[in-house]
Protein backbone atom coordinates (compact mmCIF):
# COMPACT_ATOMS: atom_id res chain seq x y z
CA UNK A 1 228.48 237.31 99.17
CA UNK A 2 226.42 234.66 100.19
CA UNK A 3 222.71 235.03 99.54
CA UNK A 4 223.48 236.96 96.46
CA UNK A 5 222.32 235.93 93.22
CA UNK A 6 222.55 238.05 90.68
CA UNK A 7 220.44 236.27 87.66
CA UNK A 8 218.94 238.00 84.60
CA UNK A 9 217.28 240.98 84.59
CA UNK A 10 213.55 240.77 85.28
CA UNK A 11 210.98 241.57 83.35
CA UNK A 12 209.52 244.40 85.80
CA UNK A 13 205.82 245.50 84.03
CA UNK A 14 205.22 249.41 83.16
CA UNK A 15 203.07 250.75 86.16
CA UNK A 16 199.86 252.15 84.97
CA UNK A 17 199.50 256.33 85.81
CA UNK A 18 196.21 257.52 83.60
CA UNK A 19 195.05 259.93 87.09
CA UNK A 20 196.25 262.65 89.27
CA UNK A 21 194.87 260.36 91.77
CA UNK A 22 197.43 257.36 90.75
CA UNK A 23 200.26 259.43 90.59
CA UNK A 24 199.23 260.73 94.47
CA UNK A 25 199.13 257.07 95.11
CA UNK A 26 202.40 255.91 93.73
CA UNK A 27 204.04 259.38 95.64
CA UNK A 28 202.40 258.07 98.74
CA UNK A 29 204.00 254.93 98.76
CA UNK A 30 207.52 256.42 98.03
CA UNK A 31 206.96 258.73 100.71
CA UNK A 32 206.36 255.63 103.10
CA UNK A 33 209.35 253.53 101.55
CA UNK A 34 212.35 256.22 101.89
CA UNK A 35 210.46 257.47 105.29
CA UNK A 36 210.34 253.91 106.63
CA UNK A 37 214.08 253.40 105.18
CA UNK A 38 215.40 256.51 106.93
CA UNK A 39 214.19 255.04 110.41
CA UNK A 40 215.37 251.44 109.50
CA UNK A 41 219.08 252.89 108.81
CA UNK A 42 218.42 255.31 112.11
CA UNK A 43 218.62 252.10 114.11
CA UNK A 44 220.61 250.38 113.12
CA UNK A 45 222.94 253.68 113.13
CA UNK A 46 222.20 254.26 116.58
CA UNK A 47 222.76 250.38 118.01
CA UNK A 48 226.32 250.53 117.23
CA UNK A 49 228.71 250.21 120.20
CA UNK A 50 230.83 253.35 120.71
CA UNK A 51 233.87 252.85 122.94
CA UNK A 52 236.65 249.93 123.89
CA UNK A 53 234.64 249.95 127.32
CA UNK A 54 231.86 247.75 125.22
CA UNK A 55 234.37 245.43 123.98
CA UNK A 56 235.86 246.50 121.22
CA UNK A 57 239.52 246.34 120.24
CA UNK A 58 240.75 249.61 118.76
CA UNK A 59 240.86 248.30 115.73
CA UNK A 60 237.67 247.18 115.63
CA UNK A 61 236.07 250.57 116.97
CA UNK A 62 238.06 252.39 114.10
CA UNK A 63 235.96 250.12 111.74
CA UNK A 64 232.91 250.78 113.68
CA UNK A 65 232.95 254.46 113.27
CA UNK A 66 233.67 254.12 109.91
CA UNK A 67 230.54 251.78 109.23
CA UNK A 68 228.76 254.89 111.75
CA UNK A 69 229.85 257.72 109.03
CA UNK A 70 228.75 256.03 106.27
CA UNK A 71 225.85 254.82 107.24
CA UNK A 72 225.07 258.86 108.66
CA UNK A 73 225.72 259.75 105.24
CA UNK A 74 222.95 257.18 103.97
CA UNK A 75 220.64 258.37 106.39
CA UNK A 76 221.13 262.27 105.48
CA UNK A 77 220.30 261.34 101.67
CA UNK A 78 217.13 259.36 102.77
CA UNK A 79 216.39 262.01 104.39
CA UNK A 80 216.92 264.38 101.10
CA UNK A 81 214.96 261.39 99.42
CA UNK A 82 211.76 262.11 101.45
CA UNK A 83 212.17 265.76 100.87
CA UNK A 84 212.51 265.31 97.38
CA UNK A 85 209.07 263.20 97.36
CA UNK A 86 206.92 265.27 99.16
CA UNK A 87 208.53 268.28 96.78
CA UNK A 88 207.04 266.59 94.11
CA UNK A 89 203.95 265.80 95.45
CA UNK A 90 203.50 269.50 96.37
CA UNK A 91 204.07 270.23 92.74
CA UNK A 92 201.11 268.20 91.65
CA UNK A 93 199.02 269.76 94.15
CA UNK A 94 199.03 266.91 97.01
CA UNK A 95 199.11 267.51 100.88
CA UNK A 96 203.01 266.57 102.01
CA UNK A 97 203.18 263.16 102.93
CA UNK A 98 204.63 261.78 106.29
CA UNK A 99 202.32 259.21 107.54
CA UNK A 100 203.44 255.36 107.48
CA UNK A 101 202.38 252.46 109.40
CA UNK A 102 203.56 251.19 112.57
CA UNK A 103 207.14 248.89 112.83
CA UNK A 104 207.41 246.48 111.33
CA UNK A 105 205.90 247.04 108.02
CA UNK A 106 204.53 243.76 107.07
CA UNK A 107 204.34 243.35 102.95
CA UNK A 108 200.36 243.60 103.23
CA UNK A 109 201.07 247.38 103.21
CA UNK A 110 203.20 247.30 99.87
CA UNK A 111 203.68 244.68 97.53
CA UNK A 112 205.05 241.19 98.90
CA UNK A 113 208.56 241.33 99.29
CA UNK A 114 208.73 244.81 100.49
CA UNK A 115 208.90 244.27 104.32
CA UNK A 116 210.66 247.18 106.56
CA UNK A 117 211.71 246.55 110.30
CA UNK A 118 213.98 247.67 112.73
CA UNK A 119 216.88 245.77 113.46
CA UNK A 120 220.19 246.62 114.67
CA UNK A 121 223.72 246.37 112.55
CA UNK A 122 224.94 243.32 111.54
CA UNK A 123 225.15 240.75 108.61
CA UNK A 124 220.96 240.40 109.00
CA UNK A 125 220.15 244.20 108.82
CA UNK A 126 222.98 244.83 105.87
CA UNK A 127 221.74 241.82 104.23
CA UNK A 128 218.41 243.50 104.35
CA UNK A 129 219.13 246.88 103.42
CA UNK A 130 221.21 245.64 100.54
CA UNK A 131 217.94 243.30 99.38
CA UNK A 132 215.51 247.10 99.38
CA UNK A 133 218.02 248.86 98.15
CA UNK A 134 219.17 246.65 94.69
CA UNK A 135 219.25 247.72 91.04
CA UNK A 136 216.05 246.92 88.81
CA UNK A 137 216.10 243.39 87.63
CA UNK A 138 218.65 242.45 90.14
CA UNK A 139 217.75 238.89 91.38
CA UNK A 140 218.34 238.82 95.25
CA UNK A 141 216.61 237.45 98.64
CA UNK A 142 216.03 238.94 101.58
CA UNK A 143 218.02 238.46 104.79
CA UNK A 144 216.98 235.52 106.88
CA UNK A 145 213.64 236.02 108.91
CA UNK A 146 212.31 238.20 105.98
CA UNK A 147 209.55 235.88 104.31
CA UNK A 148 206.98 237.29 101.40
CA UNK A 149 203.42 237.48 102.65
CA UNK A 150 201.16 236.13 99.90
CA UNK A 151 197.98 238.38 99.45
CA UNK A 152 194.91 237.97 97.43
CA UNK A 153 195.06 239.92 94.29
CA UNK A 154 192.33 242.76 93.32
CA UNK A 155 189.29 241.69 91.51
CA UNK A 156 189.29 244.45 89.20
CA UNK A 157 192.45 246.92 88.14
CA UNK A 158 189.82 249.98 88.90
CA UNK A 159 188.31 252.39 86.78
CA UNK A 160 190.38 255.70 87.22
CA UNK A 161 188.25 257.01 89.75
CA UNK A 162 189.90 255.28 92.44
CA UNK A 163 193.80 254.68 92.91
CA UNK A 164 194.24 251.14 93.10
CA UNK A 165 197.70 249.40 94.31
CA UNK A 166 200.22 248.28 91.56
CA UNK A 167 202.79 245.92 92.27
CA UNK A 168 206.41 247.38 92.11
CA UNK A 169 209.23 245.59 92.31
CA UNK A 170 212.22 248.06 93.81
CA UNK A 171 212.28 251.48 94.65
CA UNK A 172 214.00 252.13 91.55
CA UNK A 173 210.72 250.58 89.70
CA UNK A 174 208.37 252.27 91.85
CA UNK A 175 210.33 255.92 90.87
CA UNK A 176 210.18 255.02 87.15
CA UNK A 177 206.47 254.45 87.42
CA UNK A 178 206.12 258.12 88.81
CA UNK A 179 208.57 259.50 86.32
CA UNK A 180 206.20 257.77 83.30
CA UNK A 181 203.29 259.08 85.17
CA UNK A 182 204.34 262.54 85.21
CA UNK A 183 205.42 262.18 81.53
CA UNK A 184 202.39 260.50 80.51
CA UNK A 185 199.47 263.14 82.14
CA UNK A 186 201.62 265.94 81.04
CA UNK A 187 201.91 264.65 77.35
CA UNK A 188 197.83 264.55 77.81
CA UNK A 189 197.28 267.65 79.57
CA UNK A 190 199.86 269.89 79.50
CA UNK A 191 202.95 270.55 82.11
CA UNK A 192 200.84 273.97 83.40
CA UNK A 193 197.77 271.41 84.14
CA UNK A 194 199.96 268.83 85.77
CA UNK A 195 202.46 270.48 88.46
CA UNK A 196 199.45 272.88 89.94
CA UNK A 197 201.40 273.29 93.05
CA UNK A 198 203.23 276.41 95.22
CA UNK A 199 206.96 276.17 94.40
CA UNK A 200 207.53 278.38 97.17
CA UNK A 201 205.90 276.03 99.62
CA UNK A 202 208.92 273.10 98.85
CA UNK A 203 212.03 272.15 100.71
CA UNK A 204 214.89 274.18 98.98
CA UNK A 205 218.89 274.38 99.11
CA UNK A 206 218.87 277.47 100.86
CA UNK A 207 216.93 276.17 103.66
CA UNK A 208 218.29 272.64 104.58
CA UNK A 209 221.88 272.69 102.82
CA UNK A 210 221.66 269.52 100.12
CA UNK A 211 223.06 270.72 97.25
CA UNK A 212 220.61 268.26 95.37
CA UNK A 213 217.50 269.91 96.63
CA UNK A 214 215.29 271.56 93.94
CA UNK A 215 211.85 273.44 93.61
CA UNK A 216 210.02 270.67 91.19
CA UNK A 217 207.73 273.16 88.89
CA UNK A 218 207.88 271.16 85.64
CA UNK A 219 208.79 267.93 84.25
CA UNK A 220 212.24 268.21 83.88
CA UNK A 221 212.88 268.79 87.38
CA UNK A 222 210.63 266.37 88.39
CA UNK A 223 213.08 263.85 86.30
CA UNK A 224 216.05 265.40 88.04
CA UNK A 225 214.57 264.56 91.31
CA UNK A 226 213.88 261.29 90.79
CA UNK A 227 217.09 260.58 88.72
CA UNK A 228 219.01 262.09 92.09
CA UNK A 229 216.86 259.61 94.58
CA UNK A 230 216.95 256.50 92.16
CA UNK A 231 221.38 257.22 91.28
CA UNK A 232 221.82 257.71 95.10
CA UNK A 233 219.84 254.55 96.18
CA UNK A 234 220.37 251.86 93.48
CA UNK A 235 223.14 253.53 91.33
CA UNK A 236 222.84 254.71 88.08
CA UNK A 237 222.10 251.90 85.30
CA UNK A 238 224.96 249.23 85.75
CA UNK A 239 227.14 251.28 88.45
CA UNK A 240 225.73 250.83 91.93
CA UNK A 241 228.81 251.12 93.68
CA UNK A 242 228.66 254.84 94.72
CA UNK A 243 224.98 254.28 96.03
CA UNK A 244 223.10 253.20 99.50
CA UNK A 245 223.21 249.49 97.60
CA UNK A 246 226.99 249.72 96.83
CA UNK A 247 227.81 251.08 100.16
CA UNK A 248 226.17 248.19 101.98
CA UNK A 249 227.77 245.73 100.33
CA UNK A 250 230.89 246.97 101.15
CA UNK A 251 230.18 247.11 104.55
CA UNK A 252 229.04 243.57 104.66
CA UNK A 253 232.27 242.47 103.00
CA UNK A 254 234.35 244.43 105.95
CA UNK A 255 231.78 243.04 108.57
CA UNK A 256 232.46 239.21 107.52
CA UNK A 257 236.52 239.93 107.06
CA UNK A 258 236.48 241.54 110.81
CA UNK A 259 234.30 238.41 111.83
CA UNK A 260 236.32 235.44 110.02
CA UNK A 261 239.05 237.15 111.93
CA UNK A 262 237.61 237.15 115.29
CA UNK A 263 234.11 235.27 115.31
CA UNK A 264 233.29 236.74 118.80
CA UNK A 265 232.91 240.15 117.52
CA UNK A 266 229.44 242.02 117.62
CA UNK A 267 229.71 245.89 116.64
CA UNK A 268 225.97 246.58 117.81
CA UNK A 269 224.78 246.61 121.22
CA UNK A 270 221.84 244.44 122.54
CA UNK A 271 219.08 246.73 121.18
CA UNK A 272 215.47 245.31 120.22
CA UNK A 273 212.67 247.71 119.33
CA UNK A 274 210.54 248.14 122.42
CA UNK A 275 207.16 249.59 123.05
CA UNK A 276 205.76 251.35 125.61
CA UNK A 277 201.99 249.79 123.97
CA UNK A 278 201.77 248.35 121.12
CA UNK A 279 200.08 250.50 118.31
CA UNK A 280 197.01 249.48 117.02
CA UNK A 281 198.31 247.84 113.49
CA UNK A 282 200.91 245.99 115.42
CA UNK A 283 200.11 242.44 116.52
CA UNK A 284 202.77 241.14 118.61
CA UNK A 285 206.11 242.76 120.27
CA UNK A 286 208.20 243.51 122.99
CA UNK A 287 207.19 245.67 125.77
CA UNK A 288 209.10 247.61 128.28
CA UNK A 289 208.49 247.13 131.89
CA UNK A 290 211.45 249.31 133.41
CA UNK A 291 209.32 252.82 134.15
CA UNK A 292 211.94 254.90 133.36
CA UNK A 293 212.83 253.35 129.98
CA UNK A 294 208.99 253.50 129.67
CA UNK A 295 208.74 257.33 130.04
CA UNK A 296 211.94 257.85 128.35
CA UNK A 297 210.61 256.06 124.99
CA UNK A 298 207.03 258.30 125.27
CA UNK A 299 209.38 261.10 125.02
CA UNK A 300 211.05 260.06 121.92
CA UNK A 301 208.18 259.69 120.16
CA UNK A 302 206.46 262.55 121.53
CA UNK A 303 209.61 264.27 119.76
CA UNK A 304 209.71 262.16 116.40
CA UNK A 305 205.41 263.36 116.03
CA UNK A 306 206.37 267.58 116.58
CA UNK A 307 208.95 266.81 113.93
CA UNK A 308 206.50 265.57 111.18
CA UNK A 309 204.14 268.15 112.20
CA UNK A 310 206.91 270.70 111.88
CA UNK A 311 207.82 268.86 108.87
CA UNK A 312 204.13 268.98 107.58
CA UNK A 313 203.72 272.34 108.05
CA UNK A 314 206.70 273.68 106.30
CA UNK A 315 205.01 271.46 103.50
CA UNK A 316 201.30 273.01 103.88
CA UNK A 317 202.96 277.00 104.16
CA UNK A 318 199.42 278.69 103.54
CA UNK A 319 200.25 282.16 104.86
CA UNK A 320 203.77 281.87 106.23
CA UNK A 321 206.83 284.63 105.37
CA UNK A 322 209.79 283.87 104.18
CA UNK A 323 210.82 284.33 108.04
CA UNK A 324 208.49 281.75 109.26
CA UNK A 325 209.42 279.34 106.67
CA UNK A 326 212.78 279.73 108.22
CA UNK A 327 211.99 278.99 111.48
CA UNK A 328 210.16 275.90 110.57
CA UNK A 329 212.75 274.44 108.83
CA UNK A 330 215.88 275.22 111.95
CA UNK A 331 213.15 274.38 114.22
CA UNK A 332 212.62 270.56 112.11
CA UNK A 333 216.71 270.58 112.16
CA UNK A 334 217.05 270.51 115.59
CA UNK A 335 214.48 268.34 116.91
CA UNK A 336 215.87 265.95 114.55
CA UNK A 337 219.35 266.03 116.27
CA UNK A 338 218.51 263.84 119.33
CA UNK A 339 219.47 259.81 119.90
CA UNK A 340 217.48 257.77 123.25
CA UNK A 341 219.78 256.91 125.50
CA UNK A 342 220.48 253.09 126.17
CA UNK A 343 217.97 251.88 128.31
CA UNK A 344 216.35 248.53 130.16
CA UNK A 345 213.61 247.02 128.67
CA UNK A 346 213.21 245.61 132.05
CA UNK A 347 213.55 241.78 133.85
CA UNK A 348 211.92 239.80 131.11
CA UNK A 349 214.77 240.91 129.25
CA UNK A 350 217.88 241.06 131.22
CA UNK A 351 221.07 242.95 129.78
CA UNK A 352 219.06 244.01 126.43
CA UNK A 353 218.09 247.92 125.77
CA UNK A 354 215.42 249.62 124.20
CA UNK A 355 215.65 250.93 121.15
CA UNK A 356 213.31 253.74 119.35
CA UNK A 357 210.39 252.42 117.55
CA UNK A 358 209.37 255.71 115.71
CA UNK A 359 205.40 255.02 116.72
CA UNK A 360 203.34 257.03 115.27
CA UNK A 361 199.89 256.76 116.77
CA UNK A 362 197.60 259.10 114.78
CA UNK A 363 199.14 260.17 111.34
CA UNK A 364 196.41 262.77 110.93
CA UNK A 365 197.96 264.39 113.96
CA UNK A 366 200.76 265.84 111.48
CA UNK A 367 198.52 268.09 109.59
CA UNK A 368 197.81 271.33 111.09
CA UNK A 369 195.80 273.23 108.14
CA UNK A 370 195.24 276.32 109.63
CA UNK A 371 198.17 279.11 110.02
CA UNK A 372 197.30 280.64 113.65
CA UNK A 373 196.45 277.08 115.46
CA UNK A 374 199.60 275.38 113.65
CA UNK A 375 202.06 277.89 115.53
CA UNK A 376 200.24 277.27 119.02
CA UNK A 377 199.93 273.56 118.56
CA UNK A 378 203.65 273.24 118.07
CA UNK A 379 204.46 275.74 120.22
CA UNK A 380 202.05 273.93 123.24
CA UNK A 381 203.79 270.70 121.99
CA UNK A 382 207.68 272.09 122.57
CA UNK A 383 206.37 273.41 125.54
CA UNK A 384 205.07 269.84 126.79
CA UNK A 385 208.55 268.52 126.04
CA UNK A 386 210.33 271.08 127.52
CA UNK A 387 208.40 269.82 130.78
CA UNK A 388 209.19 266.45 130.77
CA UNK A 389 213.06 266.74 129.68
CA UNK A 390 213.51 268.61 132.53
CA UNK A 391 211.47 266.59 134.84
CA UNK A 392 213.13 263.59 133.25
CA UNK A 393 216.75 265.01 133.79
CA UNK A 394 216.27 264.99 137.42
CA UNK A 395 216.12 261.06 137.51
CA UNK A 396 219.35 259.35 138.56
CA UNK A 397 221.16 258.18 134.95
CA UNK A 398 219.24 260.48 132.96
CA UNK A 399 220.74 263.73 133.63
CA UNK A 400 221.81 263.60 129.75
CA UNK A 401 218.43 264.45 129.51
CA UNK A 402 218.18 268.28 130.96
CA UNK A 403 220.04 269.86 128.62
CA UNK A 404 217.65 269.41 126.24
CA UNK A 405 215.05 271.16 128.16
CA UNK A 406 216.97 274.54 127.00
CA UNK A 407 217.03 273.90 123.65
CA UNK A 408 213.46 273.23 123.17
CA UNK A 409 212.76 276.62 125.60
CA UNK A 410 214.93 278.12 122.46
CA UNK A 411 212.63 276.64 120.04
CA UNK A 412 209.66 277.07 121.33
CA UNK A 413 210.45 280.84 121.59
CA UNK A 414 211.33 281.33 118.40
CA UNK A 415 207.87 280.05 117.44
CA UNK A 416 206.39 282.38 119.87
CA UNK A 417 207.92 285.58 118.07
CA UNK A 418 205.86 284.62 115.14
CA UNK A 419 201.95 283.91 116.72
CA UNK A 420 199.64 286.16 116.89
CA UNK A 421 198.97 288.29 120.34
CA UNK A 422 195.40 287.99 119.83
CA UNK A 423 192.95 285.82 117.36
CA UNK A 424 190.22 286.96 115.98
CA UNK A 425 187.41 284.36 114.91
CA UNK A 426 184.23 284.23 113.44
C-alpha cells in the first residue's frame, strides 16, 4: 500500500500511573478514543451507496455490502470496546464515561497525531482508520489532510495530586499504560483497595449479547478486558490480520483493485458532516440551510444524547432492580438502531447530503445521579422525540420517519412501568 511504511519498532516510553486519579485519566481518554472511533466508522458505514439506482454495477454493490458487513462488525466491537472501558472504570470506582469533544477532534485534545473526524468511505477514511488503528511501534502516516498539531509541552510532569496528560502513541500503548497502572497501584495497595467498584452496576453478557463482555472485579479481568480491546483493534503481537487494522487494509486493497479497474467508481455517496450550529469547541464547518434537513439533524442528535444518558445511567445503577437494569439496557439497544436519512444540506451545496455529526452540546447532560428524576428525564426526553418523529413524518419525503414515533411510545412506556406514582421529597 502506498503510504505505508512499516520501519522499526519505536521506542514507545512506559506511561506513568502512581494515582487513582491517573488511571481515571488514562480511562477517560480511552473512553473518548474507541467512543470517537465508533462514530468515525458509523459514517463512514452509513455514506455507502446502497442500490444499482446510485450507480453501481452489480458487481460493484456485491463488494459494497461486503465492505458494509465488515465494517458493521467493526463498529459492534467498538462498541463492546467502550463498554469494556467504562466497565473498568466502574471497577475502580469512576463515574461511566461518555463525554468527548465536538467533530473533528483536533490533536490538542490527545496527543499530536491522534486526530478523529468524520469522513465518508474511501481510500482517505480507510487510510485513516488503518493509521489509529496500527500495531505498537508500527511506523505509518496518516491519510492526506491529517497533519500533527504541535503543542507546547507541560512545565512540570505534576505532583500526583493532579492527573496530568501523557503522551501515548496508539491505542494499543494507551491500553498498556492502563494495564501497568492497574498492576502497579494494586502491587502497592492491594487488588481489594484498587477495583472499589459495584460489579453489578457493569455491562454484562447477559444483557447486551458479546460473548467478550465481563464484570472487571480484579486484575485479571481487568487484563482480559484490555487484552480483548487491544487483540480486536491492533491484533495480537505480530498478527493483526484478524483485527479492525487487518480488516482495513484489506478493504483498501479491494477498494484500489475495484478502482484500477474502473477509475470512475465511488462506493460512498456525497455525504459531508453538517451542522445545524456549530458547537462551541468547533471553529469552522459546514452548515445546513435546507429546514427540513435542519430539523431532521436536531433530531438525530436529540436521539444520540437520550442514548448516552441511557447509557450513563445503566453505568451509575444506584437503586435500580435487576428489572430496571433490563430495561435500560433494550431501551439503549434500540435507540441505537436508527440511520438519518439522506438529506440536502441546502443551495450552497448542491447535490451533497448531510451526514450525522454526533454533537454533543453539554456532556454533563448524560449524568442523571439521582434514581426517581433519571426515569422522568428520559422518559420526558422519549416523549419529546416521540413528538417530533411524528410531526416530522408528516413532511413530504420523510414519511420514513413516523414509524419511529411507535417505537419510542414503546420505550417510553416501558420506562413508565418502572417510576414512581408519587415522590416524596424533603
Amino acid at each position: 500500500m502506498s503510504g505505508e511504511a512499516e520501519g522499526q519498532p519505536a521506542a514507545e516510553p512506559a506511561l506513568t500511573v502512581d494515582t487513582r486519579e491517573e488511571l481515571v485519566y488514562l480511562l477517560g481518554q480511552a473512553c473518548e478514543i474507541e467512543h470517537g472511533l465508533m462514530c468515525e466508522y458509523l459514517y463512514a458505514q452509513f455514506s455507502l451507496k446502497r442500490g444499482l439506482d446510485e450507480g453501481l454495477t452489480e458487481g460493484q454493490l456485491a463488494r459494497v455490502q461486503a465492505w458494509e458487513k465488515a465494517l458493521i462488525g467493526v463498529i459492534k466491537q467498538e462498541m463492546l470496546h467502550l463498554a469494556l472501558a467504562n466497565n473498568i472504570l466502574t471497577a475502580i470506582g469512576a463515574a461511566p464515561h461518555f463525554e468527548r469533544p465536538n467533530f473533528p477532534i483536533l490533536s490538542r485534545w490527545y496527543p499530536p497525531g491522534v486526530q478523529i473526524a468524520l469522513v465518508p468511505f474511501g481510500e482517505r477514511a480507510l487510510r485513516h482508520f488503518i493509521y489509529l488503528e496500527r500495531p505498537e511501534g508500527m511506523a505509518l502516516d496518516d491519510a492526506a489532510g491529517f497533519t500533527a498539531t504541535q503543542h507546547a509541552q507541560p512545565l512540570t510532569a505534576g505532583d500526583g495530586l493532579v492527573a496530568v496528560g501523557e503522551e501515548w502513541r496508539t491505542v494499543g500503548h494507551l491500553y498498556r499504560g492502563i494495564e501497568a497502572g492497574l498492576a502497579n497501584l494494586s502491587a502497592r495497595y492491594g487488588e481489594d483497595a484498587v477495583f472499589i467498584g459495584p460489579a453489578r452496576a457493569q455491562a454484562v453478557t447477559d444483557i447486551f449479547e458479546w460473548p467478550e463482555l465481563l464484570a472487571v472485579t480484579d486484575l485479571a479481568s481487568a487484563g482480559q478486558a484490555i487484552e480483548t480491546i487491544v487483540e480486536q483493534g491492533e491484533g495480537a503481537r505480530g498478527d493483526w490480520i484478524k483485527s479492525h487494522f487487518g480488516i482495513f487494509v484489506g478493504i483498501l486493497e479491494d477498494l484500489l483493485t475495484e478502482q484500477a479497474v474502473d477509475p470512475a467508481f465511488n462506493p460512498a455517496r456525497p455525504v459531508e458532516p453538517a451542522f445545524v450550529r456549530l458547537p462551541p469547541d468547533v471553529e469552522a464547518g459546514t452548515l445546513i440551510e435546507d429546514p427540513a434537513t435542519a430539523q431532521v439533524a436536531d433530531l438525530a442528535n436529540a436521539l444520540y444524547e437520550v442514548t448516552l444518558q441511557v447509557l450513563s445511567r445503566y453505568y451509575v445503577h444506584h437503586g435500580e432492580t435487576a428489572a430496571e437494569f433490563d430495561i435500560l439496557a433494550r431501551t439503549a439497544k434500540h435507540l441505537m438502531n436508527w440511520v438519518m436519512p439522506a438529506l440536502p444540506v441546502g443551495p450552497s451545496h448542491p447535490g451533497r447530503t448531510a451526514g450525522l455529526t454526533f454533537d454533543i452540546a453539554r456532556p454533563a447532560v448524560f449524568l442523571l445521579p439521582h434514581q426517581d428524576a433519571a426515569w422522568k428525564i428520559i422518559k420526558e426526553r422519549l416523549d419529546a422525540l416521540e413528538r417530533v418523529f411524528a410531526s416530522l413524518g408528516q413532511q413530504a419525503g420523510l414519511g420514513a420517519l413516523a414509524p419511529l414515533a411507535g417505537k419510542l411510545h414503546s420505550m417510553s412506556q416501558d420506562i413508565l412501568t418502572y417510576i414512581p406514582k408519587t415522590t416524596t421529597r424533603p
